[in-house]
N, C-alpha and C. Protein backbone atom coordinates (compact mmCIF):
# COMPACT_ATOMS: atom_id res chain seq x y z
N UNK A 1 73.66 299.76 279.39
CA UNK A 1 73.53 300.36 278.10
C UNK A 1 72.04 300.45 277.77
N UNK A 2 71.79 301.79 277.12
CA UNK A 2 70.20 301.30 276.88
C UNK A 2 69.82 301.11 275.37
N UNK A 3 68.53 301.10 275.38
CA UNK A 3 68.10 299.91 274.19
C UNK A 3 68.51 300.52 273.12
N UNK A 4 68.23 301.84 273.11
CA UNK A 4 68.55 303.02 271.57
C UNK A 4 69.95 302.81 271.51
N UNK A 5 71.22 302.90 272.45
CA UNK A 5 72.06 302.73 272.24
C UNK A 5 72.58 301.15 271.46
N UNK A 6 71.84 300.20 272.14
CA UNK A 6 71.84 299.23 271.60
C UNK A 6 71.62 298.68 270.26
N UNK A 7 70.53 299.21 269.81
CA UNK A 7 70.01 299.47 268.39
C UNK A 7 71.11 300.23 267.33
N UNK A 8 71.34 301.34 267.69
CA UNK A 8 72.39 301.57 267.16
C UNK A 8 73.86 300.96 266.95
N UNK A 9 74.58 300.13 267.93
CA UNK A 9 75.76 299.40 267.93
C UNK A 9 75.27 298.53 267.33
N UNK A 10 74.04 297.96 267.24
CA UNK A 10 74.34 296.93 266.22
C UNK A 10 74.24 297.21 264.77
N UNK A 11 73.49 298.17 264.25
CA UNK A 11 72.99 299.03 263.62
C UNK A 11 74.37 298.91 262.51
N UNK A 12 75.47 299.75 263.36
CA UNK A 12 76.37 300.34 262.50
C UNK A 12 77.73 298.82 262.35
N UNK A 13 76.97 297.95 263.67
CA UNK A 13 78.32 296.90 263.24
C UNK A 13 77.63 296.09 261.57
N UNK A 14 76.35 296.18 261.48
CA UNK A 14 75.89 295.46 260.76
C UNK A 14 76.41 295.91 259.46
N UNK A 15 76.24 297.32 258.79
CA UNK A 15 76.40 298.05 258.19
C UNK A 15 77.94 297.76 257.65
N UNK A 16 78.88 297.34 258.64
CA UNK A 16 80.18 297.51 258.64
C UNK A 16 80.94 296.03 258.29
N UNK A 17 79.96 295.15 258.53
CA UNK A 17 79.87 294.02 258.22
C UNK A 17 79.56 293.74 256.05
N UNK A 18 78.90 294.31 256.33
CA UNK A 18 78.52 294.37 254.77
C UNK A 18 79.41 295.09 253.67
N UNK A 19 79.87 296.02 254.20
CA UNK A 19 80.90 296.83 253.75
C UNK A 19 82.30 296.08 253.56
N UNK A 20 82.38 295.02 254.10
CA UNK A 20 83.55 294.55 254.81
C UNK A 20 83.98 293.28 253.64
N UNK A 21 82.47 292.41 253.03
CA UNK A 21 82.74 291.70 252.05
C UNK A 21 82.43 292.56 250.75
N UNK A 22 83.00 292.27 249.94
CA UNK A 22 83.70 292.03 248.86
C UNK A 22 82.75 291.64 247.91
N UNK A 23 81.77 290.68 248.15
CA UNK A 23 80.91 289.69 247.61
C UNK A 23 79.71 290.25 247.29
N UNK A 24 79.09 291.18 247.84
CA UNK A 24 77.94 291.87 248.11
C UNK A 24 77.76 293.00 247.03
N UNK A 25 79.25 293.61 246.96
CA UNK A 25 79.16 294.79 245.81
C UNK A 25 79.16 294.21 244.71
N UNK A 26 80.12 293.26 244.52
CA UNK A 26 80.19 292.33 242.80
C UNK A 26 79.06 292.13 242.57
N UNK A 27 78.07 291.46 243.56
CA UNK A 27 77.05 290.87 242.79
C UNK A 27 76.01 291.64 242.02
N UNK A 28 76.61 293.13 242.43
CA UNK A 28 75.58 294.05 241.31
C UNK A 28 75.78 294.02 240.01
N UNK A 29 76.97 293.48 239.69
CA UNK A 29 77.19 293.60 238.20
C UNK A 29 77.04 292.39 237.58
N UNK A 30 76.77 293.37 236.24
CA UNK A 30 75.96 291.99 235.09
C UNK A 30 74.52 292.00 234.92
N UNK A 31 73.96 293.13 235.66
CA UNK A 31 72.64 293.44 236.28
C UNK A 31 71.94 294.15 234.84
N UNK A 32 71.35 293.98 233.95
CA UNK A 32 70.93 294.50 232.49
C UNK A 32 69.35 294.84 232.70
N UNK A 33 69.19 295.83 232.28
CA UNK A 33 67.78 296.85 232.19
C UNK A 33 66.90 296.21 230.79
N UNK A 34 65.88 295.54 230.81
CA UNK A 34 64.94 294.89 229.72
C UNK A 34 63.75 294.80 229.69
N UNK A 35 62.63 294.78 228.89
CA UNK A 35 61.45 295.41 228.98
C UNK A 35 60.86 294.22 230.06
N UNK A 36 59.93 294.88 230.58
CA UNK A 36 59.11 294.08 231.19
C UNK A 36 57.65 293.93 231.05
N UNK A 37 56.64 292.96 231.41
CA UNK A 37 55.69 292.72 230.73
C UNK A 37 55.11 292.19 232.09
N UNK A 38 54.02 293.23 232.26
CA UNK A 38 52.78 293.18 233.71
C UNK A 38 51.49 292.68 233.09
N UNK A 39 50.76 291.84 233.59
CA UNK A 39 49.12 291.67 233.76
C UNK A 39 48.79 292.30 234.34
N UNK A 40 47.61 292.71 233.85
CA UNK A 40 46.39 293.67 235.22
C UNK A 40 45.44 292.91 235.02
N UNK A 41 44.87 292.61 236.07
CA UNK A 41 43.11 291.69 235.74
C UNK A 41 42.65 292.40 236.97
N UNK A 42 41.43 293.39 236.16
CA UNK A 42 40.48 293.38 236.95
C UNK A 42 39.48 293.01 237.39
N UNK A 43 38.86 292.51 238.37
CA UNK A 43 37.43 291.91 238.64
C UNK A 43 36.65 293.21 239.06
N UNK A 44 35.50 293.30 238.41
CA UNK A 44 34.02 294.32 239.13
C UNK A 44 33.10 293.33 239.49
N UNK A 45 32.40 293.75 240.60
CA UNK A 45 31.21 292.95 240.70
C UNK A 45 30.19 292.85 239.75
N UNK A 46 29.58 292.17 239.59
CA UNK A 46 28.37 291.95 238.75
C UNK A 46 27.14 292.59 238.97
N UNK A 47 27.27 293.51 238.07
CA UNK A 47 25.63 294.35 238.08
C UNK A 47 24.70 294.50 236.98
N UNK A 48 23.67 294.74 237.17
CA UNK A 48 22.67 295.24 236.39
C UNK A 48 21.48 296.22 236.84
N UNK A 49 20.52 296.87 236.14
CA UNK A 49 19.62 297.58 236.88
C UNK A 49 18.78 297.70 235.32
N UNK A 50 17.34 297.96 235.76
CA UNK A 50 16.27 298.98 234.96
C UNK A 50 16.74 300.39 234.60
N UNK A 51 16.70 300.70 233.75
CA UNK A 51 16.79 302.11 233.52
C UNK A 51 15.29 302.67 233.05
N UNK A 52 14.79 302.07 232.86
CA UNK A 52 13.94 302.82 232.43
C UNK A 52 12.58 301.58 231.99
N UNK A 53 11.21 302.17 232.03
CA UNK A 53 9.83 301.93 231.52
C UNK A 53 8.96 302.35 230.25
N UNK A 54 8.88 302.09 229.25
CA UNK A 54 7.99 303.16 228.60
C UNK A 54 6.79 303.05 228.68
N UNK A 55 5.40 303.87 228.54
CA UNK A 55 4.78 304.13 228.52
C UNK A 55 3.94 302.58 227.76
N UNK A 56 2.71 302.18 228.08
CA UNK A 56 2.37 300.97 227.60
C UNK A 56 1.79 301.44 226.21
N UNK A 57 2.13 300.38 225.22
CA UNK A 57 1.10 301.03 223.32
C UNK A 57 0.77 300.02 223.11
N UNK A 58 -0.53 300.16 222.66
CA UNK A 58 -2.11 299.45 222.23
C UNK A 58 -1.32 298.71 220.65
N UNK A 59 -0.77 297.92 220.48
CA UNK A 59 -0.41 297.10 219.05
C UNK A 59 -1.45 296.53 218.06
N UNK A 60 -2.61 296.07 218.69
CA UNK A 60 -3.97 295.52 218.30
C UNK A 60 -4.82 295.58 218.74
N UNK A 61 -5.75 294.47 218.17
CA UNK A 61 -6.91 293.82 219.13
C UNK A 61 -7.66 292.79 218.42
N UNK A 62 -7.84 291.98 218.98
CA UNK A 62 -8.48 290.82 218.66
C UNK A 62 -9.68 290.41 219.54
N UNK A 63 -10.85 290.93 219.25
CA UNK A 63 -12.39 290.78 220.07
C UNK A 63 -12.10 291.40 221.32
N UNK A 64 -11.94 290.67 222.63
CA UNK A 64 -11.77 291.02 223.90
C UNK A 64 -10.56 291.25 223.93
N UNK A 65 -9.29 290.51 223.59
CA UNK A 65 -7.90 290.52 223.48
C UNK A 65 -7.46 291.69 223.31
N UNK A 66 -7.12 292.43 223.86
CA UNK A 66 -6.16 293.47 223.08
C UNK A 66 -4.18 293.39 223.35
N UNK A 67 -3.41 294.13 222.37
CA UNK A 67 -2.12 293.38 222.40
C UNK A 67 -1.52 294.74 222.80
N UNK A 68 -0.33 294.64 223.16
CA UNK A 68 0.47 295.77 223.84
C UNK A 68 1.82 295.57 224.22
N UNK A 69 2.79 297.02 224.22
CA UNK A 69 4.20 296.24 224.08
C UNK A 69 5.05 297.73 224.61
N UNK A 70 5.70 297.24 225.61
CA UNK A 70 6.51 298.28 226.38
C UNK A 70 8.06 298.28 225.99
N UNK A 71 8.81 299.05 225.97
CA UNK A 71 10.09 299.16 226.15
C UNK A 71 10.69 299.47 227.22
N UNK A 72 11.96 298.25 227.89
CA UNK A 72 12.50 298.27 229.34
C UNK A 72 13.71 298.10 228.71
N UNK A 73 14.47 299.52 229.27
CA UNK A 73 16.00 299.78 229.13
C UNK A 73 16.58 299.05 230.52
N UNK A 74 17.77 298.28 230.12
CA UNK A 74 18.16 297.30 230.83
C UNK A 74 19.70 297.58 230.90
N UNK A 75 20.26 297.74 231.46
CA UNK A 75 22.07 298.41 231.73
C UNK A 75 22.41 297.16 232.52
N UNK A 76 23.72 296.25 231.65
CA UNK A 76 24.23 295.16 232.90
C UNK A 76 25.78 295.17 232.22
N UNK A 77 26.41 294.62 233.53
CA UNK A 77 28.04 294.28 232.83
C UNK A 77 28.47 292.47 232.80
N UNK A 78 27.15 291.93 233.13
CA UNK A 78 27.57 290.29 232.80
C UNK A 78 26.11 290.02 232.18
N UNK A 79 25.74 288.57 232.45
CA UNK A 79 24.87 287.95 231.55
C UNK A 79 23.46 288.47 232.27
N UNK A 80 22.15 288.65 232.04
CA UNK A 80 21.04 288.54 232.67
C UNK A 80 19.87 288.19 232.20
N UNK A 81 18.77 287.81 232.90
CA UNK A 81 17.39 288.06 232.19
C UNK A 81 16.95 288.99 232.52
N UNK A 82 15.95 289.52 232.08
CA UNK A 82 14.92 290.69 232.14
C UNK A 82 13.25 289.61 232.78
N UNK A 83 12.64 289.45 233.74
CA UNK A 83 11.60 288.99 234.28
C UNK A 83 10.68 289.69 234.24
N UNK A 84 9.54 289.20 233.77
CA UNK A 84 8.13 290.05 234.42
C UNK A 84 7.36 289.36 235.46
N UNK A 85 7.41 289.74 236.14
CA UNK A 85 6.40 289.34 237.62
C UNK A 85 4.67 289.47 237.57
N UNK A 86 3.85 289.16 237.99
CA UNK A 86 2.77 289.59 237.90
C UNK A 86 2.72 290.20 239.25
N UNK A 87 1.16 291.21 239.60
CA UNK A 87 1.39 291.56 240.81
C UNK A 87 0.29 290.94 241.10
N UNK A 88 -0.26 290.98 243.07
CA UNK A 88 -1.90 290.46 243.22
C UNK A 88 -3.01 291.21 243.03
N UNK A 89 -2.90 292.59 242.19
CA UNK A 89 -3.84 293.47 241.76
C UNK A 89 -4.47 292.84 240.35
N UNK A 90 -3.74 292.04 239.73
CA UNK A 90 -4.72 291.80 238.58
C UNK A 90 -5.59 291.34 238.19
N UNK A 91 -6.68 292.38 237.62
CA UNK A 91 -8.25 292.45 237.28
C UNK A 91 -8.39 291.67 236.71
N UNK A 92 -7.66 291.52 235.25
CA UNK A 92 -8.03 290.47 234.00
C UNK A 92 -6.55 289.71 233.83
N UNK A 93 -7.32 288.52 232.82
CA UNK A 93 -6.29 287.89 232.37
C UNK A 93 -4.92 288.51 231.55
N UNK A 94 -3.66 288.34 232.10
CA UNK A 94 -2.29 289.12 231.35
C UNK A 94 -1.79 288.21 230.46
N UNK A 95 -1.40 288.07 229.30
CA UNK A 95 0.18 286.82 228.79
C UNK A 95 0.77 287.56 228.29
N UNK A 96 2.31 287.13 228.73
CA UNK A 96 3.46 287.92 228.41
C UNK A 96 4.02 286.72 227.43
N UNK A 97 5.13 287.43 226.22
CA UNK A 97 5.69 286.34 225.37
C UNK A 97 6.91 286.53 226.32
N UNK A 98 7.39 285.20 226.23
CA UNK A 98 8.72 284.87 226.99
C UNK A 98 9.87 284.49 225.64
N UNK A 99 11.05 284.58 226.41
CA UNK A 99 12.17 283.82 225.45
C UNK A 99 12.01 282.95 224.75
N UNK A 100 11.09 281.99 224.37
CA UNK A 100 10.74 280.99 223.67
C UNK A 100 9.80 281.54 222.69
N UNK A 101 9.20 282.83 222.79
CA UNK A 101 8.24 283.20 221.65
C UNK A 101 7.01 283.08 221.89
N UNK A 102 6.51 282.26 222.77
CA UNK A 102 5.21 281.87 223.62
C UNK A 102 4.65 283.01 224.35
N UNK A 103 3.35 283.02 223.63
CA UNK A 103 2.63 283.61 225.13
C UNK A 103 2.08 282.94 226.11
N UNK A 104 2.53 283.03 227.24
CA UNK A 104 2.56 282.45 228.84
C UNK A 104 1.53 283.51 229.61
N UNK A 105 0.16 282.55 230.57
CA UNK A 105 -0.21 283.52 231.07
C UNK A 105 0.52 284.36 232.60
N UNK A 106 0.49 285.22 233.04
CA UNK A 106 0.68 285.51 233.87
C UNK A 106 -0.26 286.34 235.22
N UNK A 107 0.17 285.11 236.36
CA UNK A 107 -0.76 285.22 237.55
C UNK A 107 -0.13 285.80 238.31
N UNK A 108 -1.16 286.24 239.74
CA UNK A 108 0.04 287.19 240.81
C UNK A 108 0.93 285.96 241.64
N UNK A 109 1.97 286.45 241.50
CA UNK A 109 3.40 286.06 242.01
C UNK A 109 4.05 285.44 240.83
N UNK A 110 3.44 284.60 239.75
CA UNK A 110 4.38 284.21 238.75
C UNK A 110 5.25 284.77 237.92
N UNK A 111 6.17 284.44 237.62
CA UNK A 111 7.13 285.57 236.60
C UNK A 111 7.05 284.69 235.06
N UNK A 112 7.71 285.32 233.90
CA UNK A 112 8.12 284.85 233.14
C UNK A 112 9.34 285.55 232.71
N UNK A 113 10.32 284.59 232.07
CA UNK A 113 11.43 285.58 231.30
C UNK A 113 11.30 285.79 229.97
N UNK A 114 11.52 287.36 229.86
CA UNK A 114 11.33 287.70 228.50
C UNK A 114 12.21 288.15 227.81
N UNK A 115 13.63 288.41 228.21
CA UNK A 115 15.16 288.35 227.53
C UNK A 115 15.95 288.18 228.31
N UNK A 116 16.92 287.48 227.63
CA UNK A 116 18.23 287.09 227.94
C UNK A 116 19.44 288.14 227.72
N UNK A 117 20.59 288.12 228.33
CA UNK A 117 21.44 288.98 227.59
C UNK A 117 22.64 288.04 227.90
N UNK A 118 23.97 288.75 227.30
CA UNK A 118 25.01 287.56 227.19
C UNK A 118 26.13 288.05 228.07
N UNK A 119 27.18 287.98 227.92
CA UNK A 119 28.07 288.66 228.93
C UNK A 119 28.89 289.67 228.95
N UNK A 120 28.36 290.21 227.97
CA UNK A 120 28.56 291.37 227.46
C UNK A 120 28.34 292.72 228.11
N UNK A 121 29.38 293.80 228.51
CA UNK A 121 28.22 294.96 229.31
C UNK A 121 27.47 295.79 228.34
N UNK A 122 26.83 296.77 228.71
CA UNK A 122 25.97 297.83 228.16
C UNK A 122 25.11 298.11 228.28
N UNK A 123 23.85 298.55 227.57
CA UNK A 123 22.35 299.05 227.54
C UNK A 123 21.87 298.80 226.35
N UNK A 124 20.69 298.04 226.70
CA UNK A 124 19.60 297.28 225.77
C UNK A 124 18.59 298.20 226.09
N UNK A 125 17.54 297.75 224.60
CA UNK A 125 16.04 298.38 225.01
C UNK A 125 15.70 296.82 224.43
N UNK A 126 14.55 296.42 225.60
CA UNK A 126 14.23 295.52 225.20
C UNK A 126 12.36 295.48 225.19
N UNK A 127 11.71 294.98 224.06
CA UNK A 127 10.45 294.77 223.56
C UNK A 127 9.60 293.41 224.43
N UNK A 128 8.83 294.21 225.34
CA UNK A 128 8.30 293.23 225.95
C UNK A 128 6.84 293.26 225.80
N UNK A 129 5.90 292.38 225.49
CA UNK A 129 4.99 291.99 224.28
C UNK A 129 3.84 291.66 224.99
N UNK A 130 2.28 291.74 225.13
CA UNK A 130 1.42 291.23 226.30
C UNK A 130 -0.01 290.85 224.89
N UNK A 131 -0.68 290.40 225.92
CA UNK A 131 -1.80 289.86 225.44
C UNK A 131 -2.87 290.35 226.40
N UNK A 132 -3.95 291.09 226.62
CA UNK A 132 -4.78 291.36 228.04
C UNK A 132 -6.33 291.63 227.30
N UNK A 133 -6.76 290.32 228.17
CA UNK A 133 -8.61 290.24 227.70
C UNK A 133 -9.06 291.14 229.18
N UNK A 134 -9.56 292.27 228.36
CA UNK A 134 -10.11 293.25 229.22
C UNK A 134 -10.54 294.34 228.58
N UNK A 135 -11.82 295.11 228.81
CA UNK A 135 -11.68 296.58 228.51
C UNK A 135 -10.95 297.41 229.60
N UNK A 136 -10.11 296.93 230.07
CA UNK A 136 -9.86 298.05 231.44
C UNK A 136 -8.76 298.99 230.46
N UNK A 137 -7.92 299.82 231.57
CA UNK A 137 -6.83 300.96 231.25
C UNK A 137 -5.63 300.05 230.82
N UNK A 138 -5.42 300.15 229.72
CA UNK A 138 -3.92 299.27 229.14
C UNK A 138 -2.84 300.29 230.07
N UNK A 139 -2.76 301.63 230.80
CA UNK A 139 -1.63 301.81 231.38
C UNK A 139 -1.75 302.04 232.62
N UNK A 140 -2.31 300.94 233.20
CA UNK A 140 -1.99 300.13 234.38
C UNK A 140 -1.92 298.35 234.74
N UNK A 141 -0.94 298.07 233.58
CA UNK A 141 -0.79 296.65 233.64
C UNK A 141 0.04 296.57 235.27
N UNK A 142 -0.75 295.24 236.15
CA UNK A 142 -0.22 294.94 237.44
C UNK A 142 0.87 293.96 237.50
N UNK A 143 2.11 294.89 236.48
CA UNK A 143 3.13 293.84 236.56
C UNK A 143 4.61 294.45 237.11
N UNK A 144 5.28 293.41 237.43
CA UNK A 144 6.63 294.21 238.33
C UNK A 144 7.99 293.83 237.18
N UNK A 145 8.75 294.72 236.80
CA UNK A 145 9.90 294.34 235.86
C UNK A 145 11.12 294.21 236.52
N UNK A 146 11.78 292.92 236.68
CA UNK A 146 12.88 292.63 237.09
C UNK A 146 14.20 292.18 236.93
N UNK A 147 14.95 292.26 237.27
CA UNK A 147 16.51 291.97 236.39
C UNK A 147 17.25 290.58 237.39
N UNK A 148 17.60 289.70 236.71
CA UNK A 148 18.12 288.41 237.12
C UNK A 148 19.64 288.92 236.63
N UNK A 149 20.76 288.80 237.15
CA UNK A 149 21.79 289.09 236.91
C UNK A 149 22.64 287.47 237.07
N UNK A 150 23.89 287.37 236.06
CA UNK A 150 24.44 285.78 236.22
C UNK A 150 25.69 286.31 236.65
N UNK A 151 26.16 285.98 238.15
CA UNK A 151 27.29 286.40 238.68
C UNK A 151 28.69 285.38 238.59
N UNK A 152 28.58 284.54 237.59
CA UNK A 152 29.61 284.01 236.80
C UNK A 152 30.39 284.62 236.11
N UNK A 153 31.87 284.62 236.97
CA UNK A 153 33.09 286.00 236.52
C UNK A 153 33.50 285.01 234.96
């Protein structure tokens, strides 16, 4: 006998078997249609990015000091900071105010953080604030803007 044939004889004894009790059809009844109630949970990964730089503006000046303050659009869907980096191009002394309200100086490779965000998604503009003893070009501060993202679902 071969195998297809085989498959089939059992196929239809099985079939015939089921048919055969009694027990199998009853148990459909009593069977009642009622709302039902699904969870969906989705997880996304955790992102953030820069959107954007503005242009650096002259706020003051105080003798050599002069003060200055950019706007960095910040898009995230969990918690983050916003970092400023220094780079190794810088001429004169930089301080950035950080989350604490402080102005902190900033050297090449050091960062400071200058906002927080919560876990909330969306798009911020956020006010980031400097201090720079120099006559040089206020729009070429040698700093790098970076996003710390908190990948705690």
């Amino acid at each position: 006998m071969g195998a297809s044939r085989q498959v089939l004889v059992r196929t239809v004894t099985a079939l015939g078997l089921v048919l055969a009790l009694p027990g199998v059809a009853e148990s459909q009844v009593g069977i009642r249609s009622g709302v039902a109630q699904i969870a969906l949970v989705a997880h996304i990964a955790p992102r953030g990015s820069i959107q954007g730089v503005s242009a650096e503006r002259e706020t003051g000046r105080m003798g050599s000091v002069s003060e200055a303050s950019v706007m960095v659009r910040v898009a995230a869907n969990t918690g983050y900071q916003l970092v400023v980096r220094g780079t190794p191009v810088a001429a004169s002394r930089i301080w950035v105010r950080g989350v604490n309200g402080e102005f902190q100086e900033l050297t090449a490779g050091s960062s400071v953080t200058v906002a927080r965000g919560t876990h909330a998604a969306g798009q911020w503009d956020r006010e980031v604030q400097y201090r720079i003893e120099s006559a040089g070009d206020l729009n070429s501060l040698p700093v790098r803007y970076e996003i710390a993202i908190d990948p705690t679902l």
